[in-house]
N, C-alpha and C. Protein backbone atom coordinates (compact mmCIF):
# COMPACT_ATOMS: atom_id res chain seq x y z
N UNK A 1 72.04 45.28 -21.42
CA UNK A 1 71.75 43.95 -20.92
C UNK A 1 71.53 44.04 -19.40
N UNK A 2 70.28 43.59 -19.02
CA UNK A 2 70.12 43.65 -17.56
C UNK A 2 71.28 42.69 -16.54
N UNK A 3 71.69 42.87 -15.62
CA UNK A 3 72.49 42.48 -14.61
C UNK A 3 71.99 41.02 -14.03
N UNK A 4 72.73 40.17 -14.22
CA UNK A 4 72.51 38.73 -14.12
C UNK A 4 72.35 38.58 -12.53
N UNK A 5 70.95 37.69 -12.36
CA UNK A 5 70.43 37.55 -11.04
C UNK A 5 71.25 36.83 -10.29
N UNK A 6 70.90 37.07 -9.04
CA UNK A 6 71.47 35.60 -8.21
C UNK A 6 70.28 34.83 -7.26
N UNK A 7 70.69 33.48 -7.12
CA UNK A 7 69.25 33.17 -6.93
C UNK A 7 69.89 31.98 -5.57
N UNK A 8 69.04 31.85 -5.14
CA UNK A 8 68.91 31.11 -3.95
C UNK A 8 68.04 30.48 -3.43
N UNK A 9 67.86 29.00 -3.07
CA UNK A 9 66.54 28.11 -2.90
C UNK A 9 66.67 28.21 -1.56
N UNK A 10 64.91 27.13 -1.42
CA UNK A 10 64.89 27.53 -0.12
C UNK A 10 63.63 26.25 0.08
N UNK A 11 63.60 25.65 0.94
CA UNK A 11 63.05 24.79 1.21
C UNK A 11 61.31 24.87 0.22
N UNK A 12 60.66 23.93 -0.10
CA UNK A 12 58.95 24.22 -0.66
C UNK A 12 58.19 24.11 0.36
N UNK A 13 57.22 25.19 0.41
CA UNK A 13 56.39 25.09 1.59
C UNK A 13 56.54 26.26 2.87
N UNK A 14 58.16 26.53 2.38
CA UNK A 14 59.00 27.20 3.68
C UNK A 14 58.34 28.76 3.48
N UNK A 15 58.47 29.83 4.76
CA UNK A 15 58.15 30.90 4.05
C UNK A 15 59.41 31.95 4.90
N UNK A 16 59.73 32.94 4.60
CA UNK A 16 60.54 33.73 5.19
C UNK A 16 60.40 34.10 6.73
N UNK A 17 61.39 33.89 7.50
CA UNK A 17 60.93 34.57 9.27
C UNK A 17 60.27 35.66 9.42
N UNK A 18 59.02 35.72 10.57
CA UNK A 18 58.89 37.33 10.44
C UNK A 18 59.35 37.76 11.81
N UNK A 19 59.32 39.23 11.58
CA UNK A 19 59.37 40.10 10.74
C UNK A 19 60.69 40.03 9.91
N UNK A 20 60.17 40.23 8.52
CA UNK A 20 61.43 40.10 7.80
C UNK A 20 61.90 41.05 7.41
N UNK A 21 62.72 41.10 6.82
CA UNK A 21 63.64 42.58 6.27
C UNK A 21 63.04 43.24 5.31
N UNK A 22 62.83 44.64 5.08
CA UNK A 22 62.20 45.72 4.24
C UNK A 22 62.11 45.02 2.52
N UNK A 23 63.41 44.30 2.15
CA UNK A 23 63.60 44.84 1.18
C UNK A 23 63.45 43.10 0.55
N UNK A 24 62.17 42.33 0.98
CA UNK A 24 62.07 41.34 0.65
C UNK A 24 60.83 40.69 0.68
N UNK A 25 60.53 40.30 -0.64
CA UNK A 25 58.88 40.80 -0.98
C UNK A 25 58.66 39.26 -1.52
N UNK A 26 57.26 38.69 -0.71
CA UNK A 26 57.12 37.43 -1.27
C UNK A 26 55.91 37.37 -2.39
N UNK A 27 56.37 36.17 -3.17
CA UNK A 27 55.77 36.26 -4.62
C UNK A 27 55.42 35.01 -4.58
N UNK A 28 53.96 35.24 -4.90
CA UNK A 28 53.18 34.24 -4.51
C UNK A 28 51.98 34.15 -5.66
N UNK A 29 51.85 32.97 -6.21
CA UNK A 29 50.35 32.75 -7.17
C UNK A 29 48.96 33.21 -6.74
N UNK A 30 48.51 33.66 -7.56
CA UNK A 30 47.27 34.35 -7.26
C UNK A 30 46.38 34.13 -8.60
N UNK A 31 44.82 34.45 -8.05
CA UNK A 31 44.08 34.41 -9.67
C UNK A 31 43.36 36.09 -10.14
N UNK A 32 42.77 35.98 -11.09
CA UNK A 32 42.18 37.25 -11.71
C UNK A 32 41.46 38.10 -11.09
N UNK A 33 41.15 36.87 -9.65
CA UNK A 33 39.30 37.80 -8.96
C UNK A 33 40.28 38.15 -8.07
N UNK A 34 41.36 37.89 -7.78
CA UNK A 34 42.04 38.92 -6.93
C UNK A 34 41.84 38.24 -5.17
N UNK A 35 41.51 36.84 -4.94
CA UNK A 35 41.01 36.68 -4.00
C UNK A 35 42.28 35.44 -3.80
N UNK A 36 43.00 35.72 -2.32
CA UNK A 36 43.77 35.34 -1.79
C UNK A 36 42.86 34.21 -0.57
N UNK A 37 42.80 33.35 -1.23
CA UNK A 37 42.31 32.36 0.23
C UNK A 37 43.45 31.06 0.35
N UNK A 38 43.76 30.77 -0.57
CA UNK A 38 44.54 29.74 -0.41
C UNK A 38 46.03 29.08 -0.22
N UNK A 39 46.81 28.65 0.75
CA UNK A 39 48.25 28.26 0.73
C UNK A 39 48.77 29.84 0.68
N UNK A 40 50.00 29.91 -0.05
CA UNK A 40 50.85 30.83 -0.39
C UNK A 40 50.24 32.49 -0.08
N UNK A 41 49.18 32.43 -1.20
CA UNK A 41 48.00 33.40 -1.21
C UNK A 41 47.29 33.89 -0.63
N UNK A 42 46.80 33.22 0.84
CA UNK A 42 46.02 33.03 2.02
C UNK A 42 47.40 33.67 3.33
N UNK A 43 48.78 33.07 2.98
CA UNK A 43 50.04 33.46 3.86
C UNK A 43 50.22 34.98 3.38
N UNK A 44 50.45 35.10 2.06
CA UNK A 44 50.48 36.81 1.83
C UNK A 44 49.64 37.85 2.15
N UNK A 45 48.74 37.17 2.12
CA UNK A 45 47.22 38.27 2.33
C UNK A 45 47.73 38.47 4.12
N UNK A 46 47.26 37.07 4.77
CA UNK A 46 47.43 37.55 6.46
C UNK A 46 48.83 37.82 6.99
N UNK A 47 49.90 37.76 6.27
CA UNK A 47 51.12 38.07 7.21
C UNK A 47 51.79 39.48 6.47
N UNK A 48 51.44 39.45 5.06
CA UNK A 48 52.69 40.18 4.39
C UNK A 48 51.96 41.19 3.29
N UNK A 49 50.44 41.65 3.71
CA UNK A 49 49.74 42.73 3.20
C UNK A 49 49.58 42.46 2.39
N UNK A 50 49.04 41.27 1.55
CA UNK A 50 48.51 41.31 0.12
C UNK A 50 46.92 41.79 0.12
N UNK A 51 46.83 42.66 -0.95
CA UNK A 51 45.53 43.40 -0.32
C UNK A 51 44.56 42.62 -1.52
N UNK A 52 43.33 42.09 -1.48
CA UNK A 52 42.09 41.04 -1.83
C UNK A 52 41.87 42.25 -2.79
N UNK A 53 41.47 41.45 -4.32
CA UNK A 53 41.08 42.44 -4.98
C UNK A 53 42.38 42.65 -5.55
N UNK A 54 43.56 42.80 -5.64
CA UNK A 54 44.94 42.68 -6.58
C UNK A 54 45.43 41.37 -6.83
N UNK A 55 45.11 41.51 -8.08
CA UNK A 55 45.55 39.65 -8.42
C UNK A 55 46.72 39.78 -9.13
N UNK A 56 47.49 40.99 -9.68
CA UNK A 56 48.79 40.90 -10.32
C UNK A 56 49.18 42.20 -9.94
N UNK A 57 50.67 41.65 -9.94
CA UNK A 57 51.87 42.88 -9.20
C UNK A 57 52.00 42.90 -7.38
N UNK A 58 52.67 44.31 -7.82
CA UNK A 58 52.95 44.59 -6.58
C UNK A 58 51.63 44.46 -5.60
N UNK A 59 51.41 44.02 -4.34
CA UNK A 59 50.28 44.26 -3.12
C UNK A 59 50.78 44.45 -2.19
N UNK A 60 50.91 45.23 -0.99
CA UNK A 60 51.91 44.74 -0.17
C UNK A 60 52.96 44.69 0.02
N UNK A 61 53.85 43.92 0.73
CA UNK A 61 55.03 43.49 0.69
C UNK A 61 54.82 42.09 -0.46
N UNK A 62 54.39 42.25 -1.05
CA UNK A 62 54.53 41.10 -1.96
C UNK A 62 54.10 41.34 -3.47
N UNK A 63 54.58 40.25 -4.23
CA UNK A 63 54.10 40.37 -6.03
C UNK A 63 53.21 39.39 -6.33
N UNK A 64 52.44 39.70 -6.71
CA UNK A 64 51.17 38.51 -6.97
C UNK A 64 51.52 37.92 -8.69
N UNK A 65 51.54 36.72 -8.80
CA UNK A 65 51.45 35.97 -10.32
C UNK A 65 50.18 34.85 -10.67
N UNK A 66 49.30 35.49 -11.77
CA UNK A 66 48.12 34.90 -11.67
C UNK A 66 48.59 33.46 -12.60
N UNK A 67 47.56 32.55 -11.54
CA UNK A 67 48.10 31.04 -12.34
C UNK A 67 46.41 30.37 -12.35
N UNK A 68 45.41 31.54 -12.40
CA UNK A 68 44.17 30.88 -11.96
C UNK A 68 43.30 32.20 -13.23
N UNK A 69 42.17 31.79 -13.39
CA UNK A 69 41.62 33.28 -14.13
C UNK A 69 40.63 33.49 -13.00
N UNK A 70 39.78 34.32 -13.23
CA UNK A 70 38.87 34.52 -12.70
C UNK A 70 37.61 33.88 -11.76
N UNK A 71 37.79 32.48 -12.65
CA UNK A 71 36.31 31.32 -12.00
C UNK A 71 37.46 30.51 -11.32
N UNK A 72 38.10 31.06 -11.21
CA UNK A 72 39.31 30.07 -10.42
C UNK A 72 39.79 28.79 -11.45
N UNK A 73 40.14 28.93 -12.59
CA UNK A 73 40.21 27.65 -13.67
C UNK A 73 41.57 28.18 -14.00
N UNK A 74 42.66 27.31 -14.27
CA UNK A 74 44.04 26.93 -14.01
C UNK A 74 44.37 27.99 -15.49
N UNK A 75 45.24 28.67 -15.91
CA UNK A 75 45.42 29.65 -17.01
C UNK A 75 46.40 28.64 -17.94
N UNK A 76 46.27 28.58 -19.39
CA UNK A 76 47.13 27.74 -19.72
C UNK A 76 48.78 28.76 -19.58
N UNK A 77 49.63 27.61 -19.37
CA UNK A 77 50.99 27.60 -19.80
C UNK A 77 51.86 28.88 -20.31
N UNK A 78 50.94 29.36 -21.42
CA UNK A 78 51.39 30.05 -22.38
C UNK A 78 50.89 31.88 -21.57
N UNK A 79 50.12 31.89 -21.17
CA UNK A 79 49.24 32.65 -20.40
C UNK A 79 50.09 33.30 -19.08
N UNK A 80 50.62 32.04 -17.85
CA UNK A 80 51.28 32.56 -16.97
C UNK A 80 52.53 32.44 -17.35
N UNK A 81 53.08 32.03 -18.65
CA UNK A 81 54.03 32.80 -18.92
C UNK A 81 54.65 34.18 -18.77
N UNK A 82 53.21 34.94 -19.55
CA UNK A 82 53.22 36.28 -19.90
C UNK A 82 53.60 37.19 -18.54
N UNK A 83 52.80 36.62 -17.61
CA UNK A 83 52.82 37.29 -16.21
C UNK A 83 54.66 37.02 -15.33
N UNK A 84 54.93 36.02 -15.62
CA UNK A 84 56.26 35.54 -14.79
C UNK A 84 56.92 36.56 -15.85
N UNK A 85 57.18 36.81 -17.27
CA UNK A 85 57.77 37.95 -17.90
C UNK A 85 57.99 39.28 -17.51
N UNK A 86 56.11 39.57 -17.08
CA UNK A 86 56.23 40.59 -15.96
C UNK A 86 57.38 40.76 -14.72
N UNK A 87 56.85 39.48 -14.46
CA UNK A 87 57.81 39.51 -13.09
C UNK A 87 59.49 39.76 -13.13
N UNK A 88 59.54 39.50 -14.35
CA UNK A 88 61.11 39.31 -14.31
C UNK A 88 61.51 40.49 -14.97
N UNK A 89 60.89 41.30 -15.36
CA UNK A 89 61.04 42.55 -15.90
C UNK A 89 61.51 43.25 -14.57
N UNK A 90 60.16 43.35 -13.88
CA UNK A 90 59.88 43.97 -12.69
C UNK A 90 61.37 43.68 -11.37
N UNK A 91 62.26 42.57 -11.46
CA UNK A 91 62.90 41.91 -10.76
C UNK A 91 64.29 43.09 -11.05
N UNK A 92 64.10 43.07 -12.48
CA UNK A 92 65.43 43.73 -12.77
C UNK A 92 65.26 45.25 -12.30
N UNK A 93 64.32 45.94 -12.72
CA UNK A 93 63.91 47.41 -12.47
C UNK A 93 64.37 47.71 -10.70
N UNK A 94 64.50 46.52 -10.04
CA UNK A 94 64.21 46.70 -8.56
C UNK A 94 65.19 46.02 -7.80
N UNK A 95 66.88 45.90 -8.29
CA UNK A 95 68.02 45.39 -7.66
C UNK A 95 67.53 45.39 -6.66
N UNK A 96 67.25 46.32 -5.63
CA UNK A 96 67.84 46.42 -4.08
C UNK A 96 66.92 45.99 -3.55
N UNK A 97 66.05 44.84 -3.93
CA UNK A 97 65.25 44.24 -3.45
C UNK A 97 65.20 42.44 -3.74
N UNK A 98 65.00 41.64 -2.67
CA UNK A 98 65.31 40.42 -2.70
C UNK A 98 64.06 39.55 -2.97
N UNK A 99 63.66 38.53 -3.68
CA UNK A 99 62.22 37.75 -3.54
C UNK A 99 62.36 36.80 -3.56
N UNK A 100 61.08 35.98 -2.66
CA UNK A 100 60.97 34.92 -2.00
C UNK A 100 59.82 34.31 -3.41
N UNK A 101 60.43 33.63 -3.65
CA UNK A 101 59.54 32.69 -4.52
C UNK A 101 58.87 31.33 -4.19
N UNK A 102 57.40 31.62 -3.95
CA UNK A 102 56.76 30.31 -3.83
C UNK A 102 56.78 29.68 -5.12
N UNK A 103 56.55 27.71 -4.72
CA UNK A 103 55.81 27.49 -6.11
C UNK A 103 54.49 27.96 -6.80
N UNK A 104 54.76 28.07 -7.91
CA UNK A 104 54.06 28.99 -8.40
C UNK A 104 52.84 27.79 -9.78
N UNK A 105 51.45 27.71 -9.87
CA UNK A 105 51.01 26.99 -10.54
C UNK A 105 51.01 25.17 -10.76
N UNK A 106 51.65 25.01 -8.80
CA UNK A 106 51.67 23.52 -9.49
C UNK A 106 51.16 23.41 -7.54
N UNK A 107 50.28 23.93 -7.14
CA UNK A 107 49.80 23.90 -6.03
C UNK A 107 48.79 22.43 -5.79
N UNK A 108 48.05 22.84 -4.54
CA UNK A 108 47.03 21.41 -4.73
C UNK A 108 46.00 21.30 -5.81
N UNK A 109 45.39 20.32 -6.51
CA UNK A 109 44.32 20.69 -7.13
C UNK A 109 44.89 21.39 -8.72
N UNK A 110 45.77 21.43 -8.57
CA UNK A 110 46.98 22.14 -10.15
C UNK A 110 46.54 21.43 -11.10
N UNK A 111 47.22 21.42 -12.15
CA UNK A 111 47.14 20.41 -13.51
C UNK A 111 48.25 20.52 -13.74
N UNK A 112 49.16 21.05 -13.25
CA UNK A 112 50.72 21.45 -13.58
C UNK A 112 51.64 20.79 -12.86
N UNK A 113 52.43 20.10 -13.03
CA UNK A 113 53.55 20.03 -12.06
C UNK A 113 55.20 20.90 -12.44
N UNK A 114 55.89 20.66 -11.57
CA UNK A 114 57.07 21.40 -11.54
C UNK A 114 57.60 21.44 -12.88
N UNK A 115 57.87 20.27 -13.58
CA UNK A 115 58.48 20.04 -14.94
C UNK A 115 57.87 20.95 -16.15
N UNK A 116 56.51 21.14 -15.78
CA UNK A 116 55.24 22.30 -16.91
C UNK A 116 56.04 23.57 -16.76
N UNK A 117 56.05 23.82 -15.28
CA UNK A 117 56.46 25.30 -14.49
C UNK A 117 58.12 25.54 -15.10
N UNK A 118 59.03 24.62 -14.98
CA UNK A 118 60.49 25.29 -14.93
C UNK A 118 60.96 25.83 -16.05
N UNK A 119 60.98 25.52 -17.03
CA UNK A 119 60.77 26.48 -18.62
C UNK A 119 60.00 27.71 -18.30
C-alpha cells in the first residue's frame, strides 16, 4: 500500500516564490499539442522550464496534466481522469519531492467547474 500523502492548500491563482526549492515541481494543465500559452501553462513554460511540445509528464521543473486535446477542445471527464491517475502514481514513486498544484480543467473558457474536477 503506497504511503498516505500529505497535502496542503494554497491560495488559487497563487504560484510558489522563486527561486524555489529543488524538490518542488509545479503541476499545471496542459493540452495534447503540447503548447503552453496560457495562465498556469504560459507560468510553467516562462519561469519553471516547461519545455513546448510536452503536453504530459514530467517537463522541467514541472508535471504537465492534459485537460485540452489537441485542437485545444476541453477532454471529457473520464479522459483527464486517466492522466491525474498518472499523476498520482507518479506522486507516490517520488516521496522526496513536493507539488504545487494548480487548478486543473476548470480554467477560463472551461466547461468544468471545481465540483466536475474534485472526484
Amino acid at each position: 500500500m503506497p504511503k498516505r500523502l500529505k497535502y496542503k492548500y494554497h491560495q488559487n491563482g497563487t504560484f510558489p516564490a522563486l527561486p524555489c526549492i529543488d524538490s518542488l515541481v509545479l503541476v499545471f494543465e496542459s493540452n495534447l499539442a503540447g503548447l503552453h500559452r496560457r495562465e498556469a501553462a504560459l507560468i510553467a513554460s516562462d519561469y519553471y522550464g516547461a519545455e513546448i511540445g510536452v503536453p504530459i509528464g514530467v517537463t522541467g521543473r514541472c508535471y504537465a496534466i492534459p485537460t485540452k486535446d489537441r485542437f485545444i477542445r476541453m477532454l471529457s471527464l473520464r479522459e483527464i481522469k486517466a492522466y491525474i491517475d498518472q499523476f498520482i502514481a507518479y506522486t507516490h514513486s517520488k516521496p522526496e519531492l513536493k507539488f504545487w498544484v494548480t487548478n486543473l480543467g476548470t480554467t477560463t473558457g472551461s466547461e468544468y467547474k471545481p465540483y466536475n474536477m474534485a472526484p
